[in-house]
Protein backbone atom coordinates (compact mmCIF):
# COMPACT_ATOMS: atom_id res chain seq x y z
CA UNK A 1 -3.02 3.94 -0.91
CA UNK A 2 -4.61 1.54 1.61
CA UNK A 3 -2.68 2.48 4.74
CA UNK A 4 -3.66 0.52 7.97
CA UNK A 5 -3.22 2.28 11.32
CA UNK A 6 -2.26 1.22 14.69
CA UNK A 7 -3.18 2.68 18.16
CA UNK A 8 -1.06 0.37 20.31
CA UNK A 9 -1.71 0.49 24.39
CA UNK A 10 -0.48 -1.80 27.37
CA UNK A 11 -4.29 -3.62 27.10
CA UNK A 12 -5.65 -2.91 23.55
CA UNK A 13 -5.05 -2.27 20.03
CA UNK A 14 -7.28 0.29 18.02
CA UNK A 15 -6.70 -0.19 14.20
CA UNK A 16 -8.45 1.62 11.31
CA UNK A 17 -7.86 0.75 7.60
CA UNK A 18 -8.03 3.83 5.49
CA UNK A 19 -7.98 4.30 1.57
CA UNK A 20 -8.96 7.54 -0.13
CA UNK A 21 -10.61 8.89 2.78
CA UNK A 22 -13.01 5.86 3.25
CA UNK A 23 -13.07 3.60 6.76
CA UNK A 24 -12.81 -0.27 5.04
CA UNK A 25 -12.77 -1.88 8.59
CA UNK A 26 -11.54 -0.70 12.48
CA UNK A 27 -11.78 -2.17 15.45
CA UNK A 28 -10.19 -2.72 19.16
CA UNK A 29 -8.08 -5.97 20.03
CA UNK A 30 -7.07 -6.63 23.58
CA UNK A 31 -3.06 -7.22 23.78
CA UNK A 32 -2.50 -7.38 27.73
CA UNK A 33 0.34 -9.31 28.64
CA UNK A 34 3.07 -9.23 25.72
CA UNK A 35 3.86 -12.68 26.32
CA UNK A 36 0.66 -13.98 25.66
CA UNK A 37 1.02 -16.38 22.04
CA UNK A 38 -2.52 -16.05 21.29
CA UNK A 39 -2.96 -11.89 21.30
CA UNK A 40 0.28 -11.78 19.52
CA UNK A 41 -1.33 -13.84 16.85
CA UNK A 42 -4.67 -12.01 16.65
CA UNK A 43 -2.80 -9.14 15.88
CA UNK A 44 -0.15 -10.49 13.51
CA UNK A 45 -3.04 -11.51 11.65
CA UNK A 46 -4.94 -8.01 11.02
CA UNK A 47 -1.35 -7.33 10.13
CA UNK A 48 -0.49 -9.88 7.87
CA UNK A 49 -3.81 -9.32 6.37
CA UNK A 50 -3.40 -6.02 5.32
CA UNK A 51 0.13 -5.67 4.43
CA UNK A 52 0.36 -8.76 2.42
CA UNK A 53 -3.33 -9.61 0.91
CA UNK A 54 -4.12 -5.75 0.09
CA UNK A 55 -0.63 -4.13 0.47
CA UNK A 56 -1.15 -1.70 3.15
CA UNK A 57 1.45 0.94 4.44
CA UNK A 58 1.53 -0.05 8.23
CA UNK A 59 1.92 3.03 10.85
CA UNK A 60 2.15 2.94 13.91
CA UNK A 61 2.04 5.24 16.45
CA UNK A 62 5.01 5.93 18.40
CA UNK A 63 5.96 6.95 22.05
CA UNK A 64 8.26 10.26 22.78
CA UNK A 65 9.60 10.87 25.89
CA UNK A 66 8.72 14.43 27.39
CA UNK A 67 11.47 13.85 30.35
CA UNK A 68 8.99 12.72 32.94
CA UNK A 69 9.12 9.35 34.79
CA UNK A 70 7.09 6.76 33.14
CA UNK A 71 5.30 3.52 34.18
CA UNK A 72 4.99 -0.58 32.99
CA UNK A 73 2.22 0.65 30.72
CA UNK A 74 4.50 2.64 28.93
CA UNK A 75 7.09 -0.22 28.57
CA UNK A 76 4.49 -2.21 27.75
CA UNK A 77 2.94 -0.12 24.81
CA UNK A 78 6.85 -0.49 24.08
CA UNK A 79 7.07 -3.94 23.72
CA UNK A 80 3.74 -4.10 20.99
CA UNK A 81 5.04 -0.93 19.45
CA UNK A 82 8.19 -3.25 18.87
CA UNK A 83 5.99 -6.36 17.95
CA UNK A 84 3.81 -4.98 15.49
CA UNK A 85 6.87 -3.44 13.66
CA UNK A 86 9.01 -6.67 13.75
CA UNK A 87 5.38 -8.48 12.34
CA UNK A 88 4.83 -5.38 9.84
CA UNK A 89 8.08 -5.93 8.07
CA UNK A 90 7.98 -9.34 7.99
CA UNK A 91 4.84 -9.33 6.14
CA UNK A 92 5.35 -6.42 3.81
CA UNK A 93 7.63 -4.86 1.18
CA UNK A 94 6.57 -1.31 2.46
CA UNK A 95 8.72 -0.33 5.03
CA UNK A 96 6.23 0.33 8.59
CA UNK A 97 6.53 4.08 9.26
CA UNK A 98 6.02 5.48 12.88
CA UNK A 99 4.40 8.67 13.96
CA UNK A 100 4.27 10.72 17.18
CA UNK A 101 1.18 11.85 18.73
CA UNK A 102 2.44 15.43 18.78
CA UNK A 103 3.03 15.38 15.17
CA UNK A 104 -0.94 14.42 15.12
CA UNK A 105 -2.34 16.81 16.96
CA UNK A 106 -0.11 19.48 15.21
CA UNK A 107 -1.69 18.57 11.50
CA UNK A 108 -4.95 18.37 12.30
CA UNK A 109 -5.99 20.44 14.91
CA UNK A 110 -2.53 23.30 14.19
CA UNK A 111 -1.16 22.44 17.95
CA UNK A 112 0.91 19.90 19.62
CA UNK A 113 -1.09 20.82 22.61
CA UNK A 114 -4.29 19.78 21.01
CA UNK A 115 -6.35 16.67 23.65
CA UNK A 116 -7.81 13.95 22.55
CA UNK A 117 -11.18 15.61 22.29
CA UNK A 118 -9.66 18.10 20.07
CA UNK A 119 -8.56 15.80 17.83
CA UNK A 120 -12.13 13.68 17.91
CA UNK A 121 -13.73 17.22 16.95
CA UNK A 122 -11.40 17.54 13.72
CA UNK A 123 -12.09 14.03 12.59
CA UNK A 124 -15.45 14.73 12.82
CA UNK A 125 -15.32 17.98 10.98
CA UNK A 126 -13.34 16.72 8.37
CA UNK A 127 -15.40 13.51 7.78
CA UNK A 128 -19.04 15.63 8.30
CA UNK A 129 -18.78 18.15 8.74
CA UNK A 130 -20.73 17.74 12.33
CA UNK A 131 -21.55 15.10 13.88
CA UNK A 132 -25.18 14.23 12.75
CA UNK A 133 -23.73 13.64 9.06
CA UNK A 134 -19.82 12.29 10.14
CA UNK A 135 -21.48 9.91 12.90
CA UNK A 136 -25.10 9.49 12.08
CA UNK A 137 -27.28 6.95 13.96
CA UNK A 138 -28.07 3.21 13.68
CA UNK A 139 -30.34 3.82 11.00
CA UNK A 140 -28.28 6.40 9.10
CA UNK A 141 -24.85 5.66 9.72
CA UNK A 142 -21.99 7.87 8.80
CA UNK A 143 -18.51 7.51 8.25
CA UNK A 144 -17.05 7.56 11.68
CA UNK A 145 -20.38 5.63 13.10
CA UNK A 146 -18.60 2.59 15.29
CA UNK A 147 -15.54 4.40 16.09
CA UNK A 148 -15.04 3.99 19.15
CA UNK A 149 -12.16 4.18 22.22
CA UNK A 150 -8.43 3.16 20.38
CA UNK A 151 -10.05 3.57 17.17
CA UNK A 152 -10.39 7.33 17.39
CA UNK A 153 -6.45 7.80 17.74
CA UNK A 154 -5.69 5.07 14.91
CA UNK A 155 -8.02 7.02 12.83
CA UNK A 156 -5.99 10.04 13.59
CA UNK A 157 -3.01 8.51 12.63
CA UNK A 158 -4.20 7.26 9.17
CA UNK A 159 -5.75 10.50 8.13
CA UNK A 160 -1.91 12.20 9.69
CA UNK A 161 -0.36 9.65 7.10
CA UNK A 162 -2.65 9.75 4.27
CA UNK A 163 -2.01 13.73 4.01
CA UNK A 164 1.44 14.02 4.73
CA UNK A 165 2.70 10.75 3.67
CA UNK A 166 6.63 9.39 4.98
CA UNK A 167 7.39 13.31 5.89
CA UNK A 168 5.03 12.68 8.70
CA UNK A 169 7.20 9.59 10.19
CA UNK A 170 9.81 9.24 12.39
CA UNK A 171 13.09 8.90 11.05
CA UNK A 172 15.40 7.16 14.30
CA UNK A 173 18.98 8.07 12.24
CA UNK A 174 18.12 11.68 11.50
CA UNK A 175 16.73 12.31 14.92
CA UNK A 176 20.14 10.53 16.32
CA UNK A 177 22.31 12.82 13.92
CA UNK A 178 20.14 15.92 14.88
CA UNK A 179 20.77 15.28 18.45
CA UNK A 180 24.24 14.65 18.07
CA UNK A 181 24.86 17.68 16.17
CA UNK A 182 22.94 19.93 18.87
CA UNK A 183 25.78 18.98 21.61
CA UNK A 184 28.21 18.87 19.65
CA UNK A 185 27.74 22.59 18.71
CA UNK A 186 26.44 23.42 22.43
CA UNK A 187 30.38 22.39 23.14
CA UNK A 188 31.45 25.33 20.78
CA UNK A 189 29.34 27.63 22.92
């Protein structure tokens, strides 16, 4: 399955498409300011391209709260998250599936407390193994060689989906019912 991922942030996009383990295309697209006709488009269209022209399974990755105070970037990444979703199912049959960060780091590297560079080091394991063969040089490039910055996490999030498929996404009914259940019962307490 060709399955294209999204990194959104409040100033760039990382995507990776990912079939069967091989990298057919990444890259980093600014986004900036929401409102902004012409970065809305740019990324419609890697969308559009994927999920209608090679019917790609669209993921995203999606924000959890951890009970802290937040900032604009945060709404911000809100506001794409919510774009690139609304431009995902109008271009595809496949419904686009969401996936949290901690739910990354806990498949690849066994620990939602995994960092970033954690998660880098598993990629490149996985895809090398080490870096000389998953990376490689200008002259011998590897798998990974041109990932760079957004790209990393989108790649994350691709490999996350590839292997666990829609068990991996989030579900926003049964995490609503879950909830719901957990005070209701805490009243029985």
């Amino acid at each position: 399955m060709r399955i294209l991922a999204i990194d959104p942030g409040p100033t760039e996009c990382g995507y990776v498409v990912l079939e069967d383990d091989i990298i057919h295309h990444h890259g980093v697209l600014p986004t900036g300011d929401a409102d902004d006709e012409d970065r809305q488009s740019i990324m419609q269209n890697v969308v559009r391209g994927e999920a209608v022209h090679y019917d790609a399974k669209v993921v995203i990755e999606m924000i959890s709260s951890y009970g802290m105070a937040v900032g604009i970037e945060t709404f911000e990444t809100c506001v794409w998250i919510g774009q690139l979703l609304y431009s995902a199912q109008l271009c595809s049959a496949r419904h686009p599936g969401r996936i949290y960060r901690s739910t990354i780091k806990h498949h690849l590297c066994g620990s939602s407390k995994a960092k970033d560079a954690n998660v880098r080091q598993a990629l490149i394991d996985r895809f090398g193994p080490g870096r000389e063969l998953a990376i490689g040089t200008k002259k011998n490039p590897g798998p990974l060689y041109g990932i760079s910055s957004h790209c990393w996490a989108a790649l994350a999030l691709a490999v996350t989906y590839q292997d666990l498929g829609e068990a991996c996404c989030v579900d926003p009914a049964r995490e609503m019912a879950a909830k719901y259940a957990r005070r209701h019962l805490q009243g029985f307490n």
